[in-house]
PDB file of N, CA and C in Angstrom:
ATOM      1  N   UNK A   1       2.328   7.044  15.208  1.00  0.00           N
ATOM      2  CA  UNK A   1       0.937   6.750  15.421  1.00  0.00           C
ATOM      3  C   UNK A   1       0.394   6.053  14.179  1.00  0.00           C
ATOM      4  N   UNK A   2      -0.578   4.679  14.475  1.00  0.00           N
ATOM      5  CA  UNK A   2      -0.625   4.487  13.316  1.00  0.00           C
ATOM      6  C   UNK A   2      -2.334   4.696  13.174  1.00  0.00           C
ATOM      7  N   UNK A   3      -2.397   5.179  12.225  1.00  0.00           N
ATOM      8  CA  UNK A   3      -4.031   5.323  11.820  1.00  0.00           C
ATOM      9  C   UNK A   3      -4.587   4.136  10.847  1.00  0.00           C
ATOM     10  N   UNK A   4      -6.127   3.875  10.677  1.00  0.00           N
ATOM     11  CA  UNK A   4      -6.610   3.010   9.603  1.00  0.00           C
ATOM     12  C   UNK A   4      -8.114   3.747   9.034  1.00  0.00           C
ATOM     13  N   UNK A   5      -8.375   3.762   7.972  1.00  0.00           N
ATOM     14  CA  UNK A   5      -9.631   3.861   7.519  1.00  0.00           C
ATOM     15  C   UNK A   5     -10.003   2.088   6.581  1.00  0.00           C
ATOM     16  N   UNK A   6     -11.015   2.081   6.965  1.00  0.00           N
ATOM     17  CA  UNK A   6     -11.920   1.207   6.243  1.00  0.00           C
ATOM     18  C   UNK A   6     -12.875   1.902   5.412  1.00  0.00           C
ATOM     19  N   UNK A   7     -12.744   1.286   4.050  1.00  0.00           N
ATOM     20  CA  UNK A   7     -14.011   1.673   3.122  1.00  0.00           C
ATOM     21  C   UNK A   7     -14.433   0.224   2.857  1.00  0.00           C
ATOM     22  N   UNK A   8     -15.915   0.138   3.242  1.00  0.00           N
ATOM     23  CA  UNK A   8     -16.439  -1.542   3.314  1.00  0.00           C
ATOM     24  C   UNK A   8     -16.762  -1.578   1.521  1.00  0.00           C
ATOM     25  N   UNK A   9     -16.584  -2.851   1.022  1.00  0.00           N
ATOM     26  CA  UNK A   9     -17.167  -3.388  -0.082  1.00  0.00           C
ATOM     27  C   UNK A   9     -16.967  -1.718  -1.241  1.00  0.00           C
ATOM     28  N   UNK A  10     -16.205  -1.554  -1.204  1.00  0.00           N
ATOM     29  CA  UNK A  10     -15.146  -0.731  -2.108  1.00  0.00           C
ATOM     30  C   UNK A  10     -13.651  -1.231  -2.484  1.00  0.00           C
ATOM     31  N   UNK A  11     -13.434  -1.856  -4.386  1.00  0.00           N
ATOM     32  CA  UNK A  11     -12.878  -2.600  -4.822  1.00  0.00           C
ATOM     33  C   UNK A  11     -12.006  -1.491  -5.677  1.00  0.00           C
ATOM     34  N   UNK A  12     -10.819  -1.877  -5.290  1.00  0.00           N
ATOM     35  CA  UNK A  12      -9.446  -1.096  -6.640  1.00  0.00           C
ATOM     36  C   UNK A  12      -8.496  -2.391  -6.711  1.00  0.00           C
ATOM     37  N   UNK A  13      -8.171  -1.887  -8.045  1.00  0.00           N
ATOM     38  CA  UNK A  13      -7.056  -2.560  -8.483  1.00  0.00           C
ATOM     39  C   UNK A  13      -6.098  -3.038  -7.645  1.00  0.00           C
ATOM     40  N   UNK A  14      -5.207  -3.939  -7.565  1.00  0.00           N
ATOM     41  CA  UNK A  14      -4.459  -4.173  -6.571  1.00  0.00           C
ATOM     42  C   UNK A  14      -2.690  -3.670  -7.372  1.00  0.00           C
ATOM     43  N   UNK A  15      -2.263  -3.632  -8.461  1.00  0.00           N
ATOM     44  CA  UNK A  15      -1.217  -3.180  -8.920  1.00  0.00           C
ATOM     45  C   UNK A  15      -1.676  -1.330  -8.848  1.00  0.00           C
ATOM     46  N   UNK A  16      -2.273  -0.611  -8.907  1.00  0.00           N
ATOM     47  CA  UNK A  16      -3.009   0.789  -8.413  1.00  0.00           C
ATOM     48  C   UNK A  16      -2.847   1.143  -6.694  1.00  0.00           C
ATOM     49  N   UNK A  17      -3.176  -0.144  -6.582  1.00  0.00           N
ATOM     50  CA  UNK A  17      -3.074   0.064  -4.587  1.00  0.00           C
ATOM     51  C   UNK A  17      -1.630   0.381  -4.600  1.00  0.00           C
ATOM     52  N   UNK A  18      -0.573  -0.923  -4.727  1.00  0.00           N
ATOM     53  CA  UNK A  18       0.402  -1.139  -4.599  1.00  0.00           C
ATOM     54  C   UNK A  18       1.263   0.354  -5.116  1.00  0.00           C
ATOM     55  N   UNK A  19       1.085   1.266  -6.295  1.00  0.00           N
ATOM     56  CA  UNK A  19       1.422   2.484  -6.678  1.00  0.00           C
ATOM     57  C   UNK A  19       0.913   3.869  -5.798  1.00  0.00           C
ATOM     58  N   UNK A  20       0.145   3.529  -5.339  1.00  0.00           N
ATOM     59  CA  UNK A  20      -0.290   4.258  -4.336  1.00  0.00           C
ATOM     60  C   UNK A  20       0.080   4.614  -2.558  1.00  0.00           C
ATOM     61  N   UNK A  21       0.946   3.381  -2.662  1.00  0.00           N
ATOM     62  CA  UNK A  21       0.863   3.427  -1.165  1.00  0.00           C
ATOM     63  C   UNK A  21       2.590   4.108  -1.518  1.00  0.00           C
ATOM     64  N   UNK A  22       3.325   2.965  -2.664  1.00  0.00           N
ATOM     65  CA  UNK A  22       4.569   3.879  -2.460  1.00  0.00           C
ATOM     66  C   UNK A  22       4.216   5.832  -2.790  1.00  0.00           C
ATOM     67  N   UNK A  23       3.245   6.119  -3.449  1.00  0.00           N
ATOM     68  CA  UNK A  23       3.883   7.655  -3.613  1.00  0.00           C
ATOM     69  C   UNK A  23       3.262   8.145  -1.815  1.00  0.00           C
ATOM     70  N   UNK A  24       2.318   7.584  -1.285  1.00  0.00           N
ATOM     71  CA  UNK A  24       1.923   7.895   0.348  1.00  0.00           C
ATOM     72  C   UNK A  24       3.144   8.377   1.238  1.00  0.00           C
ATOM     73  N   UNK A  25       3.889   7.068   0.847  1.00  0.00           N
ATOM     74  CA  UNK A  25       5.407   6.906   1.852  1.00  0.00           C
ATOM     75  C   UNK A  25       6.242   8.282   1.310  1.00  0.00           C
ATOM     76  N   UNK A  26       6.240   9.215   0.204  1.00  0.00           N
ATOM     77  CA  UNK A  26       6.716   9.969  -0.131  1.00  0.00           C
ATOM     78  C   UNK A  26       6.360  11.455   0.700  1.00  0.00           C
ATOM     79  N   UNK A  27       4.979  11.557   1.178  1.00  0.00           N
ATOM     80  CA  UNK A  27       4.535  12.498   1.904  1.00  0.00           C
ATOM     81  C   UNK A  27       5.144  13.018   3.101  1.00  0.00           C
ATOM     82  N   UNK A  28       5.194  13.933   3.592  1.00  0.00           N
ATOM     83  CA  UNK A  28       5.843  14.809   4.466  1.00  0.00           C
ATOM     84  C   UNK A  28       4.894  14.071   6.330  1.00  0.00           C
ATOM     85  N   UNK A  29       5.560  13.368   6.780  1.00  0.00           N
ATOM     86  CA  UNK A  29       4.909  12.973   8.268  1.00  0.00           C
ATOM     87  C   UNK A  29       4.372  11.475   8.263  1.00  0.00           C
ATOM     88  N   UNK A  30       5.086  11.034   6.976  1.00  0.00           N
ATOM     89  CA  UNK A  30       4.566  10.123   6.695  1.00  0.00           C
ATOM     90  C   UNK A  30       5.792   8.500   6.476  1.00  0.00           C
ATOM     91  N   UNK A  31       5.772   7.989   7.804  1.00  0.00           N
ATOM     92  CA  UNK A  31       7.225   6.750   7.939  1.00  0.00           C
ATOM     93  C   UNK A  31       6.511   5.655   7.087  1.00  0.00           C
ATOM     94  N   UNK A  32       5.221   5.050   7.053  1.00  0.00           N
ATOM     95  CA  UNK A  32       5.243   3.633   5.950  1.00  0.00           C
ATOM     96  C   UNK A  32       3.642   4.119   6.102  1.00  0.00           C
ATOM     97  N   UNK A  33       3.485   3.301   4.761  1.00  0.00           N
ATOM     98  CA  UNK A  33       2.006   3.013   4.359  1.00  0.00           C
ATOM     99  C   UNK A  33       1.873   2.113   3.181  1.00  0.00           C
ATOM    100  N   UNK A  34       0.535   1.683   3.916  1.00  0.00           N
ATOM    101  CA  UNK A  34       0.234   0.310   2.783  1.00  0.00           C
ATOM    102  C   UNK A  34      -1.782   0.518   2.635  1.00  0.00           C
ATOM    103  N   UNK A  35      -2.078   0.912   1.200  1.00  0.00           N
ATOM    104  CA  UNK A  35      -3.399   0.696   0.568  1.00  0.00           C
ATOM    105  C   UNK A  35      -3.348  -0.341   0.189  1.00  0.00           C
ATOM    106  N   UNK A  36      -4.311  -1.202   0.481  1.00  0.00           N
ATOM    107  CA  UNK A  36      -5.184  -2.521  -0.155  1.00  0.00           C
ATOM    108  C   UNK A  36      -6.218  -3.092   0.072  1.00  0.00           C
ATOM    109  N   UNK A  37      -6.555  -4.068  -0.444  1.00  0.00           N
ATOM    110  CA  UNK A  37      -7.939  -4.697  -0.043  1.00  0.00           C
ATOM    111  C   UNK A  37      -7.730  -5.583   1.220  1.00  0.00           C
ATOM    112  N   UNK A  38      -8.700  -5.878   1.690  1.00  0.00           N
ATOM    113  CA  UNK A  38      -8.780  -6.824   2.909  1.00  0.00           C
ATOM    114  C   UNK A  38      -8.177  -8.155   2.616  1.00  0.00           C
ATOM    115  N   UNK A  39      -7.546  -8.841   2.749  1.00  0.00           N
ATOM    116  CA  UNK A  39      -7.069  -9.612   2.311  1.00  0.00           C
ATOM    117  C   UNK A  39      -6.016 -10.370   3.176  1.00  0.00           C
ATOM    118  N   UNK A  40      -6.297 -11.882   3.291  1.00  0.00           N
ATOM    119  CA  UNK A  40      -4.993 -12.122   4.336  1.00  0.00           C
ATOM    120  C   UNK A  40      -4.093 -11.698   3.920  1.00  0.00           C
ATOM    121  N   UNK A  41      -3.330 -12.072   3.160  1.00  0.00           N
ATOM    122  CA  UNK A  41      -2.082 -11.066   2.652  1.00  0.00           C
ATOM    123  C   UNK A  41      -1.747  -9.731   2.759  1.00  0.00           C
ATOM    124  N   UNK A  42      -2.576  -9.014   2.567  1.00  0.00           N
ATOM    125  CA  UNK A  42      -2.298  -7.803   2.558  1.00  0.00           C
ATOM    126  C   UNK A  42      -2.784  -7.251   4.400  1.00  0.00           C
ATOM    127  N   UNK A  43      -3.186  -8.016   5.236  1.00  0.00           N
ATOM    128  CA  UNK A  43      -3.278  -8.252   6.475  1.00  0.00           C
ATOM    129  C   UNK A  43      -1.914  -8.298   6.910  1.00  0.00           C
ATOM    130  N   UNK A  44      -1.296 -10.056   6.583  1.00  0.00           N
ATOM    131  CA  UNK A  44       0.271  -9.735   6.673  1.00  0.00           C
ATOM    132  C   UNK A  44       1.144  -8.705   6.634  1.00  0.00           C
ATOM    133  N   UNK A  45       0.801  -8.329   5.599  1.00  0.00           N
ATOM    134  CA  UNK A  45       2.023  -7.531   5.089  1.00  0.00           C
ATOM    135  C   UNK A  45       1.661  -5.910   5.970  1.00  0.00           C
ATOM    136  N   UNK A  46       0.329  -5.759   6.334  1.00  0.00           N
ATOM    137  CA  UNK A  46       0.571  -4.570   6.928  1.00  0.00           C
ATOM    138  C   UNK A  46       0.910  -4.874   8.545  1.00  0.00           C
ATOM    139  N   UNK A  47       1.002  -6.160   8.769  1.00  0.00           N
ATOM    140  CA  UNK A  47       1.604  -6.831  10.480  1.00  0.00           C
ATOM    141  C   UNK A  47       3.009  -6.120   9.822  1.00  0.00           C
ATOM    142  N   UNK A  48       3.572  -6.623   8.824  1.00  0.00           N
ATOM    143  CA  UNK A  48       5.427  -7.223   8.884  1.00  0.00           C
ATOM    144  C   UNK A  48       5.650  -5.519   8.391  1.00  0.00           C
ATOM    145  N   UNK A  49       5.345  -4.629   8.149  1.00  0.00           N
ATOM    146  CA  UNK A  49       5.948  -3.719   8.258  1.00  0.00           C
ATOM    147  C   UNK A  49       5.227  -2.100   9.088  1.00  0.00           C
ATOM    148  N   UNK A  50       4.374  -2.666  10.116  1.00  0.00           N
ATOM    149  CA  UNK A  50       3.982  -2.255  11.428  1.00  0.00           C
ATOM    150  C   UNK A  50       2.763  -1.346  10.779  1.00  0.00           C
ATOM    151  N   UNK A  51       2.011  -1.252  10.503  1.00  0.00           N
ATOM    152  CA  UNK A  51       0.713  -0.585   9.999  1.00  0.00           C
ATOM    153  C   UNK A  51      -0.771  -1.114  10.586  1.00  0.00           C
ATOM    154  N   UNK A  52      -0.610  -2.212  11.162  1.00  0.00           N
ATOM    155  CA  UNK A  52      -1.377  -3.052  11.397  1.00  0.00           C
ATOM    156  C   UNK A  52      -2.559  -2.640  12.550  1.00  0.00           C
ATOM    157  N   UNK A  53      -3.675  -2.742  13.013  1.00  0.00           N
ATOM    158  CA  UNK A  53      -4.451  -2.319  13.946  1.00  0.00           C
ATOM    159  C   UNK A  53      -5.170  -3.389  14.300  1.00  0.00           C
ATOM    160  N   UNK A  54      -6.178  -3.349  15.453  1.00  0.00           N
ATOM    161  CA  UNK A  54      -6.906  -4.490  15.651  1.00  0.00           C
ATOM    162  C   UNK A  54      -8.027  -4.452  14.564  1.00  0.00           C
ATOM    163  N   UNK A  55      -8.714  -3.367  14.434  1.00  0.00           N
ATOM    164  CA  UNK A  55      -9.645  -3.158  13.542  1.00  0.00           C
ATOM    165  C   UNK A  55      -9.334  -3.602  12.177  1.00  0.00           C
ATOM    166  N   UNK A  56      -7.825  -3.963  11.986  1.00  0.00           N
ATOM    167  CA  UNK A  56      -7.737  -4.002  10.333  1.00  0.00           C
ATOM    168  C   UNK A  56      -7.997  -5.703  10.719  1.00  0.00           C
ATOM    169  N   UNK A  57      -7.768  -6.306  11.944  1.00  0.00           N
ATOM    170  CA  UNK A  57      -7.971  -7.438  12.013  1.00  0.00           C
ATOM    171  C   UNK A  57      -8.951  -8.361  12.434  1.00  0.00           C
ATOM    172  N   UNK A  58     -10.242  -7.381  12.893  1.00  0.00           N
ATOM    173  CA  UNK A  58     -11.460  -7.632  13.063  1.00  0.00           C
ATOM    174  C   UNK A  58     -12.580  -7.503  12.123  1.00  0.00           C
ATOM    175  N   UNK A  59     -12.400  -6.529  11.717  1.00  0.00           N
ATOM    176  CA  UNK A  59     -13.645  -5.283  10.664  1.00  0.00           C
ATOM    177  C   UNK A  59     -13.869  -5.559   9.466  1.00  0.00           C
ATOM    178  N   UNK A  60     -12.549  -5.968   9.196  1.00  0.00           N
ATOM    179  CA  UNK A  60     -12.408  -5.623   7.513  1.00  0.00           C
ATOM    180  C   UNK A  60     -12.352  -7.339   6.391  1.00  0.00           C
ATOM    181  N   UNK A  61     -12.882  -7.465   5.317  1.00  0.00           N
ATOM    182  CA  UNK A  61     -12.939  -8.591   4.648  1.00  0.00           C
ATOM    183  C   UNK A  61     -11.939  -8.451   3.400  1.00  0.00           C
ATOM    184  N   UNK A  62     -11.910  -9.380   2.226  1.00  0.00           N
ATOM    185  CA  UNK A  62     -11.223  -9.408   1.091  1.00  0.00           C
ATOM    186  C   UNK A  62     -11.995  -8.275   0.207  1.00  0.00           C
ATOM    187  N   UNK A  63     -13.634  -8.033   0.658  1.00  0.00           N
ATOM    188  CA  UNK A  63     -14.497  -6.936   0.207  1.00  0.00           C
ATOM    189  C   UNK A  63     -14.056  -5.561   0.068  1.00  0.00           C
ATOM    190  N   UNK A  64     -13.579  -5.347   1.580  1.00  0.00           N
ATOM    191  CA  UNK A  64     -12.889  -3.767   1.713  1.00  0.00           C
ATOM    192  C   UNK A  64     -11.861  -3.668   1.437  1.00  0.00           C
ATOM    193  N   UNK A  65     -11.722  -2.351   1.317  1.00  0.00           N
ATOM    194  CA  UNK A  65     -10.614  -1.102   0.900  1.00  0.00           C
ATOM    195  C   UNK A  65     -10.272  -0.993   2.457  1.00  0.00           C
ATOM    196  N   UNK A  66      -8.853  -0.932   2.261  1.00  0.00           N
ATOM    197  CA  UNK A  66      -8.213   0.094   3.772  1.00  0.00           C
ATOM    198  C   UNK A  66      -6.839   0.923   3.234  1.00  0.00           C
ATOM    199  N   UNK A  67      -6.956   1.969   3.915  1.00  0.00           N
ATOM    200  CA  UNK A  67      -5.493   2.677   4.124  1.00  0.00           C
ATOM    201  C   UNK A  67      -4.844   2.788   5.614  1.00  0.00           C
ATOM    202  N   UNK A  68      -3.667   1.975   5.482  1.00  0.00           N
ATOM    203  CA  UNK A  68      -3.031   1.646   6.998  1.00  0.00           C
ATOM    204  C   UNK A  68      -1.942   2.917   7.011  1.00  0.00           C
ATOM    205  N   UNK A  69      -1.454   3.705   7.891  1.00  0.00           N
ATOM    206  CA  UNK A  69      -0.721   4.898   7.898  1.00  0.00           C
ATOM    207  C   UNK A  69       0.362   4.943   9.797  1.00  0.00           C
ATOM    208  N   UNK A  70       1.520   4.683   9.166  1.00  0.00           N
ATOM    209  CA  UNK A  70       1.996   4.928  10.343  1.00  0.00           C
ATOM    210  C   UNK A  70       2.848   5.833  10.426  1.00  0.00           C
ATOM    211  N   UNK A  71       2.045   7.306  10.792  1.00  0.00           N
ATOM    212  CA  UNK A  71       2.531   9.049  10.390  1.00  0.00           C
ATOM    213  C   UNK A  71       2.226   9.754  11.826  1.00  0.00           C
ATOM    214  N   UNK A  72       3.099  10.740  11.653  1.00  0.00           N
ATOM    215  CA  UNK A  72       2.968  12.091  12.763  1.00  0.00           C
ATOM    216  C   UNK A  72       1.933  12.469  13.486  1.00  0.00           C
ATOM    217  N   UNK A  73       1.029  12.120  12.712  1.00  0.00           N
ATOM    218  CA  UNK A  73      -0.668  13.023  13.109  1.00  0.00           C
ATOM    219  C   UNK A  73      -1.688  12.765  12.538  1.00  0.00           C
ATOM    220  N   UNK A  74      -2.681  13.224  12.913  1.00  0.00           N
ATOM    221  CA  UNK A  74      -4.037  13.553  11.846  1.00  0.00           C
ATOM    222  C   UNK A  74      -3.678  14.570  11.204  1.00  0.00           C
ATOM    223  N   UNK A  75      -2.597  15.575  10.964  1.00  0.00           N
ATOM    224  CA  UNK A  75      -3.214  15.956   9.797  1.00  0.00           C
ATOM    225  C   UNK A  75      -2.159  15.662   9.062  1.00  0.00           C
ATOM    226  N   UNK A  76      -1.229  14.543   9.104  1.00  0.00           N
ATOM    227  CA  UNK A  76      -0.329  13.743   7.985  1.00  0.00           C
ATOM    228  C   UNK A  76      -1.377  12.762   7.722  1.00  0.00           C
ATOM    229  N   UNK A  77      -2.272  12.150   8.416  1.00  0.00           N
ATOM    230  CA  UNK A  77      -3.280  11.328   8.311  1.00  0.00           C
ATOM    231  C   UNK A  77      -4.584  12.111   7.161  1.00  0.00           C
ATOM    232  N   UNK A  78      -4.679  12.947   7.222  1.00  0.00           N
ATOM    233  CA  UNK A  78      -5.486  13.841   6.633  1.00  0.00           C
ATOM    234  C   UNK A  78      -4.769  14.105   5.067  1.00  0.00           C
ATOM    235  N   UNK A  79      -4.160  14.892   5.212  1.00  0.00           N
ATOM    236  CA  UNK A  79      -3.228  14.596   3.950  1.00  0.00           C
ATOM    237  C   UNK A  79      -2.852  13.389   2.811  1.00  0.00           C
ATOM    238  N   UNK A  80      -2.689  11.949   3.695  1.00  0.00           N
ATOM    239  CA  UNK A  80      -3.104  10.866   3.150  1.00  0.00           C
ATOM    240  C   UNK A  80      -3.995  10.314   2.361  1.00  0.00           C
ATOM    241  N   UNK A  81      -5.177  11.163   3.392  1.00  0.00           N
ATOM    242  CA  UNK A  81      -6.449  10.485   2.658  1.00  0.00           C
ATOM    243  C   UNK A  81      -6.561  11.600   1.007  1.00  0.00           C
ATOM    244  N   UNK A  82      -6.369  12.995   1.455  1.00  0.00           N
ATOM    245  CA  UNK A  82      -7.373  14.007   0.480  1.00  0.00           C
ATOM    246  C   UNK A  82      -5.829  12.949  -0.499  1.00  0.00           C
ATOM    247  N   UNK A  83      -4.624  12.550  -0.383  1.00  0.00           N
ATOM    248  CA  UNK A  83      -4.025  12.575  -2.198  1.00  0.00           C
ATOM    249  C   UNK A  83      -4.611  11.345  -2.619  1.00  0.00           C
TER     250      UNK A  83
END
C-alpha cells in the first residue's frame, strides 16, 4: 500500500531528505520510501521506484515537503511519520 503526506510550503535540506528516507526503508513494514521536496525529479524518482500517487502528481509543488511510503499499513505508515 502506498501512502503520501504533503506538507505545503515546508522546506528541508535535500542531502537530509535523501538520509532520511534511507534510514525509513530500514523500518519494520516498510518495502521503499522516498522524502523530498516537490520537485520534478524527485516526482520521477518516486514514479521509478513505485511510491508515486496521483496526489503527489497533482497537489504538490517544488514548495512542498512529501513523504511517499510503500508499507504494510497505517500503522507502518504511522511509524514513518512519528521517526
Amino acid at each position: 500500500m502506498v501512502k503520501l503526506e504533503i506538507r505545503k510550503n515546508a522546506y528541508y535540506d535535500s542531502v537530509t531528505l535523501m538520509l532520511i528516507s534511507k534510514e525509513l526503508k530500514k523500518l519494520d513494514g516498510v518495502k521503499e520510501a522516498l522524502v523530498g521536496m516537490g520537485t520534478d525529479l524527485n516526482k520521477e524518482i518516486a514514479h521509478n521506484i513505485g511510491v508515486a500517487t496521483p496526489e503527489l502528481d497533482g497537489e504538490i509543488s517544488a514548495n512542498d515537503f512529501f513523504v511517499a511510503v510503500d508499507c504494510e499499513g497505517d500503522a507502518a505508515f504511522d511509524a514513518v511519520l512519528k521517526k
